[in-house]
PDB file of N, CA and C in Angstrom:
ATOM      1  N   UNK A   1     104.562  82.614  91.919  1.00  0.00           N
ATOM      2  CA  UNK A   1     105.489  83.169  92.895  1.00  0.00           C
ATOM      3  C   UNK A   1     105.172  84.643  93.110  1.00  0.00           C
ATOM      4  N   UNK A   2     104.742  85.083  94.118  1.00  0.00           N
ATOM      5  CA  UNK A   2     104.630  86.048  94.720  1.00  0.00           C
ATOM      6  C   UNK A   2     105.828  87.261  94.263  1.00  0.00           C
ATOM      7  N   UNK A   3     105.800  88.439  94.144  1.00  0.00           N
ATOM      8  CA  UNK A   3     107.212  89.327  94.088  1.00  0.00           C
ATOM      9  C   UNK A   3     107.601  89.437  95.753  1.00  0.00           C
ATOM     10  N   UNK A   4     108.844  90.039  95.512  1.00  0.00           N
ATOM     11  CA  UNK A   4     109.265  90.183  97.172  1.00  0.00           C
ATOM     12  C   UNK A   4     110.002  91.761  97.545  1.00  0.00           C
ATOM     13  N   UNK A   5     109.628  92.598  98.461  1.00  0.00           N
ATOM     14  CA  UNK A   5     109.880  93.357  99.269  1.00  0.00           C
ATOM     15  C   UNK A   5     110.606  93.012  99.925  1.00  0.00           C
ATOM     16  N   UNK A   6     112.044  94.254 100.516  1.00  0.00           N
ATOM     17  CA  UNK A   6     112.800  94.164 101.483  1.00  0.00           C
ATOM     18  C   UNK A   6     112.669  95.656 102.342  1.00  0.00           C
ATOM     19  N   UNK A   7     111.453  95.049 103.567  1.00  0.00           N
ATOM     20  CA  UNK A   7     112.113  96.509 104.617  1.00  0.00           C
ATOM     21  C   UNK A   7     113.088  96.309 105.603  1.00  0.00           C
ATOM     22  N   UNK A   8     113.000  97.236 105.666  1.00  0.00           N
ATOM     23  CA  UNK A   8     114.316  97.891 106.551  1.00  0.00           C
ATOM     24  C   UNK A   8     113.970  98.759 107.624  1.00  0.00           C
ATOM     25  N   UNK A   9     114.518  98.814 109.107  1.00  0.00           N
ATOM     26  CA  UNK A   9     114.350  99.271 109.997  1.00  0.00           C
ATOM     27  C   UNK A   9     115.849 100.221 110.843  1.00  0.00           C
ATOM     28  N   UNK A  10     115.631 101.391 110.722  1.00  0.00           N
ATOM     29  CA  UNK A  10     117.293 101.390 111.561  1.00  0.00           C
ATOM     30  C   UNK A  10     116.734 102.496 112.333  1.00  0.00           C
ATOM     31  N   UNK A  11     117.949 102.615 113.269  1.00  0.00           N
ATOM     32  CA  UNK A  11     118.256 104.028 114.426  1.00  0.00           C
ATOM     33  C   UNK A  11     118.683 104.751 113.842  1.00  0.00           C
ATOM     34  N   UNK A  12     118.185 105.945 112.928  1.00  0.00           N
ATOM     35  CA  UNK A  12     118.858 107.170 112.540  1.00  0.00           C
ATOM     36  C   UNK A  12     119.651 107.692 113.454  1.00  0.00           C
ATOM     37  N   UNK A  13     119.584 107.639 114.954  1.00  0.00           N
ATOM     38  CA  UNK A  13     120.115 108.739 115.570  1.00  0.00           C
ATOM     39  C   UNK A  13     122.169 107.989 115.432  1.00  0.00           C
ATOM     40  N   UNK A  14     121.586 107.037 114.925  1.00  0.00           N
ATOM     41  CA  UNK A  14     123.294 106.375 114.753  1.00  0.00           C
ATOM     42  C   UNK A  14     123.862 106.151 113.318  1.00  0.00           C
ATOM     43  N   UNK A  15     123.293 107.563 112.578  1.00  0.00           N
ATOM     44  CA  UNK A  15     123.979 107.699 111.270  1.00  0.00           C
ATOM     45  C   UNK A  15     124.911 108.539 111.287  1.00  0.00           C
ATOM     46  N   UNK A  16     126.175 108.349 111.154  1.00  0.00           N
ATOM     47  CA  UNK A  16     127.139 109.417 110.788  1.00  0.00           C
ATOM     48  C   UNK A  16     127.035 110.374 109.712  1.00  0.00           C
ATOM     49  N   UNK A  17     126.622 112.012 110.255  1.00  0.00           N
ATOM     50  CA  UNK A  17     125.919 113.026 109.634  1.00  0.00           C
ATOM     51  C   UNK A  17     127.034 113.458 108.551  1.00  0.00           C
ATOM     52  N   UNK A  18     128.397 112.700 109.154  1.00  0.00           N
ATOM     53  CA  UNK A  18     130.005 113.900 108.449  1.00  0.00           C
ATOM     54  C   UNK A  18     129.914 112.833 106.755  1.00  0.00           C
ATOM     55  N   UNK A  19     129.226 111.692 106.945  1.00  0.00           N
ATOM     56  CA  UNK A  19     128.737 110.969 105.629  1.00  0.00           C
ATOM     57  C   UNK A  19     127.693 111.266 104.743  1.00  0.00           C
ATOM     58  N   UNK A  20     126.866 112.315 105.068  1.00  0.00           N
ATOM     59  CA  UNK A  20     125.626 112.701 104.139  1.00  0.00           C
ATOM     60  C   UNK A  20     126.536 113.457 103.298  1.00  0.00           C
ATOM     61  N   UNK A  21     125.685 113.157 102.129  1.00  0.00           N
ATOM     62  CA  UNK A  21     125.889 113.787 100.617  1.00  0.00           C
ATOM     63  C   UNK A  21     124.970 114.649 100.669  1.00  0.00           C
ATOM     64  N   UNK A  22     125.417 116.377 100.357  1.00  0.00           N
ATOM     65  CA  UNK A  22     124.679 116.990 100.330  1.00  0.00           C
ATOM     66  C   UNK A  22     124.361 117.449  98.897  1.00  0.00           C
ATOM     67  N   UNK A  23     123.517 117.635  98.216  1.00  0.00           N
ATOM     68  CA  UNK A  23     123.073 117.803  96.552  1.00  0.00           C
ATOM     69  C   UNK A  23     122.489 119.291  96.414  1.00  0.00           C
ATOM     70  N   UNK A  24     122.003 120.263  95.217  1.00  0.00           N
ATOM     71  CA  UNK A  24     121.196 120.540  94.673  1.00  0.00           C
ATOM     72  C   UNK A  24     120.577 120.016  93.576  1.00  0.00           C
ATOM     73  N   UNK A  25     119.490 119.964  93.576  1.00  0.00           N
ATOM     74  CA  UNK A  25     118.870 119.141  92.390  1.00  0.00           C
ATOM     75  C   UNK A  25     118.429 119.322  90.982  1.00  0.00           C
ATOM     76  N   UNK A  26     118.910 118.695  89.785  1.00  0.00           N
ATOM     77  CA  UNK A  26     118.585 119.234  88.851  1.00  0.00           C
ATOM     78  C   UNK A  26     117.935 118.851  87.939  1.00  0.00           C
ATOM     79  N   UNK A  27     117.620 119.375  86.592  1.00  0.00           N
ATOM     80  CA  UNK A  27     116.263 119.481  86.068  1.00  0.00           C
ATOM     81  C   UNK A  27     115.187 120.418  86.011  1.00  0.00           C
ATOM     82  N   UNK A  28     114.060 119.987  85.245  1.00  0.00           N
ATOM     83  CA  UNK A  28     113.106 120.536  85.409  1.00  0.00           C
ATOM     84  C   UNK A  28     111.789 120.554  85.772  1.00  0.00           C
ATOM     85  N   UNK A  29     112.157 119.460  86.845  1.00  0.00           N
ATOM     86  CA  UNK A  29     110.724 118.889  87.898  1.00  0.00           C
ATOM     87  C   UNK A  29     110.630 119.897  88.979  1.00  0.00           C
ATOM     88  N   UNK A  30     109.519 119.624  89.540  1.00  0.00           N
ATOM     89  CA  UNK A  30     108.647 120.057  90.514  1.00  0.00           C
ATOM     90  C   UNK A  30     110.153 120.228  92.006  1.00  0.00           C
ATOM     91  N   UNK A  31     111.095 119.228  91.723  1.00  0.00           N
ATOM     92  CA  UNK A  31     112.346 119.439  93.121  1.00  0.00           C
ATOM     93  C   UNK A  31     113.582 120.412  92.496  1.00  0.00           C
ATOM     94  N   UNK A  32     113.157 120.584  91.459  1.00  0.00           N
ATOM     95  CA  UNK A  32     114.847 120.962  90.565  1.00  0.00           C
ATOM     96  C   UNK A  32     114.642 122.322  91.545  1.00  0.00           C
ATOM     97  N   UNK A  33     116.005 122.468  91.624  1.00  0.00           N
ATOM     98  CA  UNK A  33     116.614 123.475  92.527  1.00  0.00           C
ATOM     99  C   UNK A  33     116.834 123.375  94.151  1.00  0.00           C
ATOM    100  N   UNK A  34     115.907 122.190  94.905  1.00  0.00           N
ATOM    101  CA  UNK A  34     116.009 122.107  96.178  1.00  0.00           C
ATOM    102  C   UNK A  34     117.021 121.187  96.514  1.00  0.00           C
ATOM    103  N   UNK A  35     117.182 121.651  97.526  1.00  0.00           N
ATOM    104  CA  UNK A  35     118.735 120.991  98.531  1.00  0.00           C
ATOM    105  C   UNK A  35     117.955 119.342  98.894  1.00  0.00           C
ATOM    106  N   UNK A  36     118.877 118.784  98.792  1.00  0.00           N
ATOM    107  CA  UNK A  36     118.669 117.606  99.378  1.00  0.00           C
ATOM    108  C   UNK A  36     119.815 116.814 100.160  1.00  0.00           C
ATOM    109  N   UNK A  37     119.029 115.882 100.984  1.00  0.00           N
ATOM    110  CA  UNK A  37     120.649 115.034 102.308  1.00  0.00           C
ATOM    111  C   UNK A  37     120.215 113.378 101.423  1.00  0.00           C
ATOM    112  N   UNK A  38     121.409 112.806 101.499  1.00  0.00           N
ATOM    113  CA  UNK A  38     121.519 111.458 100.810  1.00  0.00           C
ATOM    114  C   UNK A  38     122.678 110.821 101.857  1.00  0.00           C
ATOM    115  N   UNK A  39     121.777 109.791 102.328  1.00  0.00           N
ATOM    116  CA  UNK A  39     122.793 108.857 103.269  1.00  0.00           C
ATOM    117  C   UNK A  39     122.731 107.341 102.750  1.00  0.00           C
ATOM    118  N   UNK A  40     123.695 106.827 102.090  1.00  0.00           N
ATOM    119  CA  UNK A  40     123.992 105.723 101.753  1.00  0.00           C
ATOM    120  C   UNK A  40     124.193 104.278 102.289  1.00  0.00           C
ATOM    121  N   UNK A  41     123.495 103.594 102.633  1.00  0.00           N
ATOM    122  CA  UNK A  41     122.937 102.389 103.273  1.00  0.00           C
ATOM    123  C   UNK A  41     123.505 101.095 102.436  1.00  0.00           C
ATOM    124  N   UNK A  42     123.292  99.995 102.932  1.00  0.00           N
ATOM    125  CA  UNK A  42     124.341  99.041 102.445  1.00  0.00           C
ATOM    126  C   UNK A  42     123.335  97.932 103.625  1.00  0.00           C
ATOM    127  N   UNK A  43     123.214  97.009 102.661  1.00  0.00           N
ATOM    128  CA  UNK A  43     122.455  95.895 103.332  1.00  0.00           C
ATOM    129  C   UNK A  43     123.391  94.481 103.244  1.00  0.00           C
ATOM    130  N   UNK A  44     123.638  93.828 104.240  1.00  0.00           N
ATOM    131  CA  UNK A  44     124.612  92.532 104.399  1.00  0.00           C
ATOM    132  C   UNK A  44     123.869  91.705 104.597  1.00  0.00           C
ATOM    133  N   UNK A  45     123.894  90.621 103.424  1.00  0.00           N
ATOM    134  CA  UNK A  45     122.239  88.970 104.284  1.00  0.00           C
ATOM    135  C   UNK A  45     123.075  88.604 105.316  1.00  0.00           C
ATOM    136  N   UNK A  46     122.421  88.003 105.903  1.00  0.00           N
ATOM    137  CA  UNK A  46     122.630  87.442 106.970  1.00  0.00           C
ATOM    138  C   UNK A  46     121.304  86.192 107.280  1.00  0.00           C
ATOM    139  N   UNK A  47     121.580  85.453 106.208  1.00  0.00           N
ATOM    140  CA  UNK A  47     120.289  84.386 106.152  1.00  0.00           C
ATOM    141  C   UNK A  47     120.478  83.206 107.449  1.00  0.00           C
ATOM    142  N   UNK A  48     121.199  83.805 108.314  1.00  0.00           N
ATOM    143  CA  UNK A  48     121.001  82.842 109.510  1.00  0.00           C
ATOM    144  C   UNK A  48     120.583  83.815 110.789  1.00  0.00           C
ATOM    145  N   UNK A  49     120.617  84.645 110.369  1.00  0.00           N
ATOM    146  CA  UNK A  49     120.319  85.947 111.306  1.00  0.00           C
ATOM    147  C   UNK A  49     119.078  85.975 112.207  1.00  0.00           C
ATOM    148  N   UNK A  50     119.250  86.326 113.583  1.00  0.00           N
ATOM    149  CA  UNK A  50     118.183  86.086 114.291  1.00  0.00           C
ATOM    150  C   UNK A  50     117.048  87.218 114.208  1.00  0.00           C
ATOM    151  N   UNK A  51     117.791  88.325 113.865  1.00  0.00           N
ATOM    152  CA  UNK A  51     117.280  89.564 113.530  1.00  0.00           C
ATOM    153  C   UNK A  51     116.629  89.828 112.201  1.00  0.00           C
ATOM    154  N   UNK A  52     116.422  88.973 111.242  1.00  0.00           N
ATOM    155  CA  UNK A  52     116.322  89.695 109.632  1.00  0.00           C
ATOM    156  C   UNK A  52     116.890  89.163 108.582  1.00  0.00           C
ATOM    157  N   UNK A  53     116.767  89.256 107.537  1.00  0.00           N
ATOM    158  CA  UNK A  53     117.731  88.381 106.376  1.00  0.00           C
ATOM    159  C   UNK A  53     118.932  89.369 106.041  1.00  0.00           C
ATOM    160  N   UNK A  54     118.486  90.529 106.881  1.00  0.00           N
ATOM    161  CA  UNK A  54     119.888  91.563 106.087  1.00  0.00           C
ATOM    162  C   UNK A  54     120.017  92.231 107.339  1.00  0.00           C
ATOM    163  N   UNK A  55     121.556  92.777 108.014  1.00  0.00           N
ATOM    164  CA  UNK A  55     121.997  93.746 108.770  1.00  0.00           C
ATOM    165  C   UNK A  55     122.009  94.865 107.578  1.00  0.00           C
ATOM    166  N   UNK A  56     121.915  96.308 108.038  1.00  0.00           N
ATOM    167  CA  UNK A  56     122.486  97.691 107.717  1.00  0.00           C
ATOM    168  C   UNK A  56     123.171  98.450 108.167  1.00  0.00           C
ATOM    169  N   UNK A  57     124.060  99.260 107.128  1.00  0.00           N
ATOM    170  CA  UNK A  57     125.008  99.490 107.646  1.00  0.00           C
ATOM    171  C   UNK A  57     125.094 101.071 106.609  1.00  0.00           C
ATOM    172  N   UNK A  58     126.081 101.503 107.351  1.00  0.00           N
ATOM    173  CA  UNK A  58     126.394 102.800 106.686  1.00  0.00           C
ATOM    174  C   UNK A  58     127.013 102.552 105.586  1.00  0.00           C
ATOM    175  N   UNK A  59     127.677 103.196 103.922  1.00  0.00           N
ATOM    176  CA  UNK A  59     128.323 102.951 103.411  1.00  0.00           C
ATOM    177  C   UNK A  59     129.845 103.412 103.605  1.00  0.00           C
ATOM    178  N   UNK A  60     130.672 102.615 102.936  1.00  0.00           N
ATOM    179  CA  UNK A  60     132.291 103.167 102.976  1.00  0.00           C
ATOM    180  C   UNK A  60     132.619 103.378 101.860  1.00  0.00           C
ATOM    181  N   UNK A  61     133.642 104.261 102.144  1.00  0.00           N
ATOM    182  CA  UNK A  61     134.505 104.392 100.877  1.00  0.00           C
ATOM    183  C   UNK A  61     135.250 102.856 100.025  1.00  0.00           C
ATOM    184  N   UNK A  62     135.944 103.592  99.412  1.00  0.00           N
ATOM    185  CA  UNK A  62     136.655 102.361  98.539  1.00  0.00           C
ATOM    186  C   UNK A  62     137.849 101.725  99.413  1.00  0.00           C
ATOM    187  N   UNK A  63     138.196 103.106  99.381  1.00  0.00           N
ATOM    188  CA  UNK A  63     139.487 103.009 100.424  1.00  0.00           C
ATOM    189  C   UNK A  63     139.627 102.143 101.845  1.00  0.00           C
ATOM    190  N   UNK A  64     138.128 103.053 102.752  1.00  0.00           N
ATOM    191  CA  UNK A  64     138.323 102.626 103.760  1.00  0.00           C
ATOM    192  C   UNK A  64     137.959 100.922 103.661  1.00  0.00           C
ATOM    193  N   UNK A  65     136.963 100.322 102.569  1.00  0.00           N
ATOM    194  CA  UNK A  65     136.847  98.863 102.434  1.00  0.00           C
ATOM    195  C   UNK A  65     138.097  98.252 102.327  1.00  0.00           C
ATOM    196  N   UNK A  66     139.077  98.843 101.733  1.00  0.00           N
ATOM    197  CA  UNK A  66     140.521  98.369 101.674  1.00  0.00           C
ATOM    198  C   UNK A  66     141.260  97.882 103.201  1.00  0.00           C
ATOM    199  N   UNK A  67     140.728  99.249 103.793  1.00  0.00           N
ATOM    200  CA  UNK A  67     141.575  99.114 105.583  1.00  0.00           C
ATOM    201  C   UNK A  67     140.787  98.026 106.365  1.00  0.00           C
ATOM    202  N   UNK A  68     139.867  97.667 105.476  1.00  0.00           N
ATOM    203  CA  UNK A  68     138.605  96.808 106.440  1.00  0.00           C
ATOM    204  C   UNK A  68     137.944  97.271 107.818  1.00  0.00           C
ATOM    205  N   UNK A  69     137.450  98.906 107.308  1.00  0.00           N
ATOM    206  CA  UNK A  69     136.754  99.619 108.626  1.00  0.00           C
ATOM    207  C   UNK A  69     135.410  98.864 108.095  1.00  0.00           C
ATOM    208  N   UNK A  70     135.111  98.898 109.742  1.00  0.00           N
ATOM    209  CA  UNK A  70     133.726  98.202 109.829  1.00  0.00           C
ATOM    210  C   UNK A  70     132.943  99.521 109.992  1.00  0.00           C
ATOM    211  N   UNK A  71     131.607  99.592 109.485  1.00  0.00           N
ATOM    212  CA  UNK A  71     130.543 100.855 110.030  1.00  0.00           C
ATOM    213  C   UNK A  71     129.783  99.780 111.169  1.00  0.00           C
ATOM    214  N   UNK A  72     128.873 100.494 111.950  1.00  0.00           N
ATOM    215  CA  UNK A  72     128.179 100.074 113.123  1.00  0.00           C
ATOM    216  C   UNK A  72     127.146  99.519 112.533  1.00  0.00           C
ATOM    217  N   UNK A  73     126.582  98.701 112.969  1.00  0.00           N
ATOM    218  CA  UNK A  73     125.292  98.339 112.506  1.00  0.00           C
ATOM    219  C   UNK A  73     124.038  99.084 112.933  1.00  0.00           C
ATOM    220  N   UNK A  74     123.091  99.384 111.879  1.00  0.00           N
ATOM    221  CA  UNK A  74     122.180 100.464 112.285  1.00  0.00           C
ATOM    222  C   UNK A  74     120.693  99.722 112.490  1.00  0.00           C
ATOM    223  N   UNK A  75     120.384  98.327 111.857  1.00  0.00           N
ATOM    224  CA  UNK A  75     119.307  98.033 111.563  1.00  0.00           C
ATOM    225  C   UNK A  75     119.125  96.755 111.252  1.00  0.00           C
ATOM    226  N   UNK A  76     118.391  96.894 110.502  1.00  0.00           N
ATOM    227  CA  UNK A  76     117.862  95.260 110.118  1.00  0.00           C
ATOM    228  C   UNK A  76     117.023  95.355 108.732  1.00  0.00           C
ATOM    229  N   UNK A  77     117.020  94.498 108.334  1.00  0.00           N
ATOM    230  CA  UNK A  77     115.992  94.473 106.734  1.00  0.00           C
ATOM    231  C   UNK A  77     115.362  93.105 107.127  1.00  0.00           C
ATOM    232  N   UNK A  78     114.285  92.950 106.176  1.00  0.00           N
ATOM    233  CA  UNK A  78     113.627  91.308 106.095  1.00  0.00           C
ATOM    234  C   UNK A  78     112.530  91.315 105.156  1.00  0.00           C
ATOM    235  N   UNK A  79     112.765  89.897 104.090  1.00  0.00           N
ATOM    236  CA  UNK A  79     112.406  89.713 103.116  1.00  0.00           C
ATOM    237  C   UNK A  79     111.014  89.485 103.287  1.00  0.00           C
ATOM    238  N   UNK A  80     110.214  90.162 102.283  1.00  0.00           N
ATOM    239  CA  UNK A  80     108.716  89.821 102.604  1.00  0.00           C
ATOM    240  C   UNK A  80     108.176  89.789 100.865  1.00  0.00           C
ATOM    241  N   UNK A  81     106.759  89.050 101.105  1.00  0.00           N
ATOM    242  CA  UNK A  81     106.091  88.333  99.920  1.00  0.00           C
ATOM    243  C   UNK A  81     104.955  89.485  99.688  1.00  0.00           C
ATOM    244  N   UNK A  82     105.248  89.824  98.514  1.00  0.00           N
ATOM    245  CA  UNK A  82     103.965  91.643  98.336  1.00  0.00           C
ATOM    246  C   UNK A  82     102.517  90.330  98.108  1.00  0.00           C
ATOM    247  N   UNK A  83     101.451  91.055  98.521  1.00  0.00           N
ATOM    248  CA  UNK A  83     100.463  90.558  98.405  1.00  0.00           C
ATOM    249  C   UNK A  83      99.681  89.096  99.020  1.00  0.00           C
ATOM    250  N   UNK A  84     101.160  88.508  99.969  1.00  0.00           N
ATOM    251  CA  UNK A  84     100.822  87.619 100.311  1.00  0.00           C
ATOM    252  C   UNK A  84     100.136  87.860 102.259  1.00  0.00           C
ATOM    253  N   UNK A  85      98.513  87.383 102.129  1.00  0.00           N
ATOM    254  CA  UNK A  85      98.400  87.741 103.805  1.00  0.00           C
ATOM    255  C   UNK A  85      98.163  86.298 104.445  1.00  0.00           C
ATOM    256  N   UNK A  86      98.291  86.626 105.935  1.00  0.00           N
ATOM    257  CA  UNK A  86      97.922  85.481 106.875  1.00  0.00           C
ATOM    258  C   UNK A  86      96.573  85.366 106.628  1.00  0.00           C
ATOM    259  N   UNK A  87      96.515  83.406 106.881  1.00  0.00           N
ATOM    260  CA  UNK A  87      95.014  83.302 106.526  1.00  0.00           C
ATOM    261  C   UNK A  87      93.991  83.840 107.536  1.00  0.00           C
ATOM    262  N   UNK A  88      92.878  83.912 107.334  1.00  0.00           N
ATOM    263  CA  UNK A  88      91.784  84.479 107.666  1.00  0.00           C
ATOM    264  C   UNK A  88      90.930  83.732 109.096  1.00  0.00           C
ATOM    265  N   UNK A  89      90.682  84.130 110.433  1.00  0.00           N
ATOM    266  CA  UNK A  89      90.485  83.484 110.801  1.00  0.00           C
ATOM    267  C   UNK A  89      89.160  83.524 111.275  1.00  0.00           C
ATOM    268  N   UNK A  90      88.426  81.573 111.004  1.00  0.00           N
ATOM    269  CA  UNK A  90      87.736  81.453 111.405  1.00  0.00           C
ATOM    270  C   UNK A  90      86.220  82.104 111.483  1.00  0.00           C
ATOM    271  N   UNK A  91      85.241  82.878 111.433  1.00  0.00           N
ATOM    272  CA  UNK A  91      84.440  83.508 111.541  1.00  0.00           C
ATOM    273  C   UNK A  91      83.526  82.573 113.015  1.00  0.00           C
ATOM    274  N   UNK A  92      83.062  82.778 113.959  1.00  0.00           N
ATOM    275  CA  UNK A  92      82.966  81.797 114.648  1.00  0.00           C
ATOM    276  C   UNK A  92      80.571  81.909 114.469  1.00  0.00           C
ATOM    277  N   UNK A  93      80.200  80.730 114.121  1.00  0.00           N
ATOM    278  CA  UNK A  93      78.718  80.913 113.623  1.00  0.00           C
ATOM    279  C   UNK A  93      77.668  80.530 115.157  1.00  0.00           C
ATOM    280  N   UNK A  94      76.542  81.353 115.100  1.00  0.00           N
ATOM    281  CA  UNK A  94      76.003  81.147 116.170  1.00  0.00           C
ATOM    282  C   UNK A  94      75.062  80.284 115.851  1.00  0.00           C
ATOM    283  N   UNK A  95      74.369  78.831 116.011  1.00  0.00           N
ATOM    284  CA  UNK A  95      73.710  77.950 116.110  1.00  0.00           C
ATOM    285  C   UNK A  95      72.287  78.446 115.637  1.00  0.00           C
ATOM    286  N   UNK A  96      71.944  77.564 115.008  1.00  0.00           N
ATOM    287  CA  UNK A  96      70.242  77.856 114.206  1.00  0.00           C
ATOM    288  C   UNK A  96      69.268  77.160 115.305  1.00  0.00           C
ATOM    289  N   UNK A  97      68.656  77.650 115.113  1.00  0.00           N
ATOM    290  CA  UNK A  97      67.052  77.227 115.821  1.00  0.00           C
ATOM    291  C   UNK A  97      67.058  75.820 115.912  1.00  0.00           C
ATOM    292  N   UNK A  98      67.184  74.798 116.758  1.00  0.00           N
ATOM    293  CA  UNK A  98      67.039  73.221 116.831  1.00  0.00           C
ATOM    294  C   UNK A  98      68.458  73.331 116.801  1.00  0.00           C
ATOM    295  N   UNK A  99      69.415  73.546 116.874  1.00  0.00           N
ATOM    296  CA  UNK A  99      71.213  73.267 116.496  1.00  0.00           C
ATOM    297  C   UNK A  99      71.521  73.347 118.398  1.00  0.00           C
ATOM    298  N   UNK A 100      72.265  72.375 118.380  1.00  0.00           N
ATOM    299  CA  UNK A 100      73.209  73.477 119.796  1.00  0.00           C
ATOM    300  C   UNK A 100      74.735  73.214 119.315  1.00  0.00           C
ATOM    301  N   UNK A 101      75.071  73.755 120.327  1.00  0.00           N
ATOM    302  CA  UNK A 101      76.607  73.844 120.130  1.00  0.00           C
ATOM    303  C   UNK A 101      77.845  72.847 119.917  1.00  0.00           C
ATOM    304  N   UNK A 102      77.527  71.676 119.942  1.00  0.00           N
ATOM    305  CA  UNK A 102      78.218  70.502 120.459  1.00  0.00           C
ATOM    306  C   UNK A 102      78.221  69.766 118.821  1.00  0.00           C
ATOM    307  N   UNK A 103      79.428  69.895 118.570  1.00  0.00           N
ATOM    308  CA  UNK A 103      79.833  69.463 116.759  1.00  0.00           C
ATOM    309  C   UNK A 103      79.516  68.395 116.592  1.00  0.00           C
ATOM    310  N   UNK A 104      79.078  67.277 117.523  1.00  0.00           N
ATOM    311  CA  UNK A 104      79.198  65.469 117.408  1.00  0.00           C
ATOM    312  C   UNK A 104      77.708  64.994 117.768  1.00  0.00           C
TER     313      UNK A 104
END
């Protein structure tokens, strides 16, 4: 069995910015001290989906999951097989000396 990958595709321009987590970073790596934006994503299957095995979505609070606010849908995800490719096609061979083309 193959392992499996899930990408994901969305419209940033339809992320609600008033939801980024803004950080400084800490430690003592090579980022410790730089600012960073964190936007929290949330994937729903949708294994009948015409679009993908997963919609995306912004995350919610606790609360607002309580009121049952919906976020917009931003995207799509879909399950894929690492390492697995489409087969190979064909190489097509040009006929030897005395051969012609005709398989029969």
């Amino acid at each position: 069995m193959n392992p499996k990958i899930i990408t994901i595709s969305i419209d940033a321009t339809q992320l609600d910015k008033a939801r980024f987590k803004r950080i400084t970073r800490k430690g003592s790596g090579p980022r410790a001290g730089m600012d960073a934006v964190f936007a929290d994503l949330v994937l729903v299957a949708t294994p009948e989906g015409k679009f993908g095995d997963y919609i995306v979505k912004q995350q919610v609070t606790k609360e607002e999951r309580a009121a049952r606010l919906e976020m917009p849908i931003l995207g799509n995800g879909k399950v894929m097989d690492v390492g697995e490719r489409a087969p190979a096609a064909p190489v097509p061979q040009e006929p030897t000396q005395g051969e012609d083309s005709v398989p029969f």
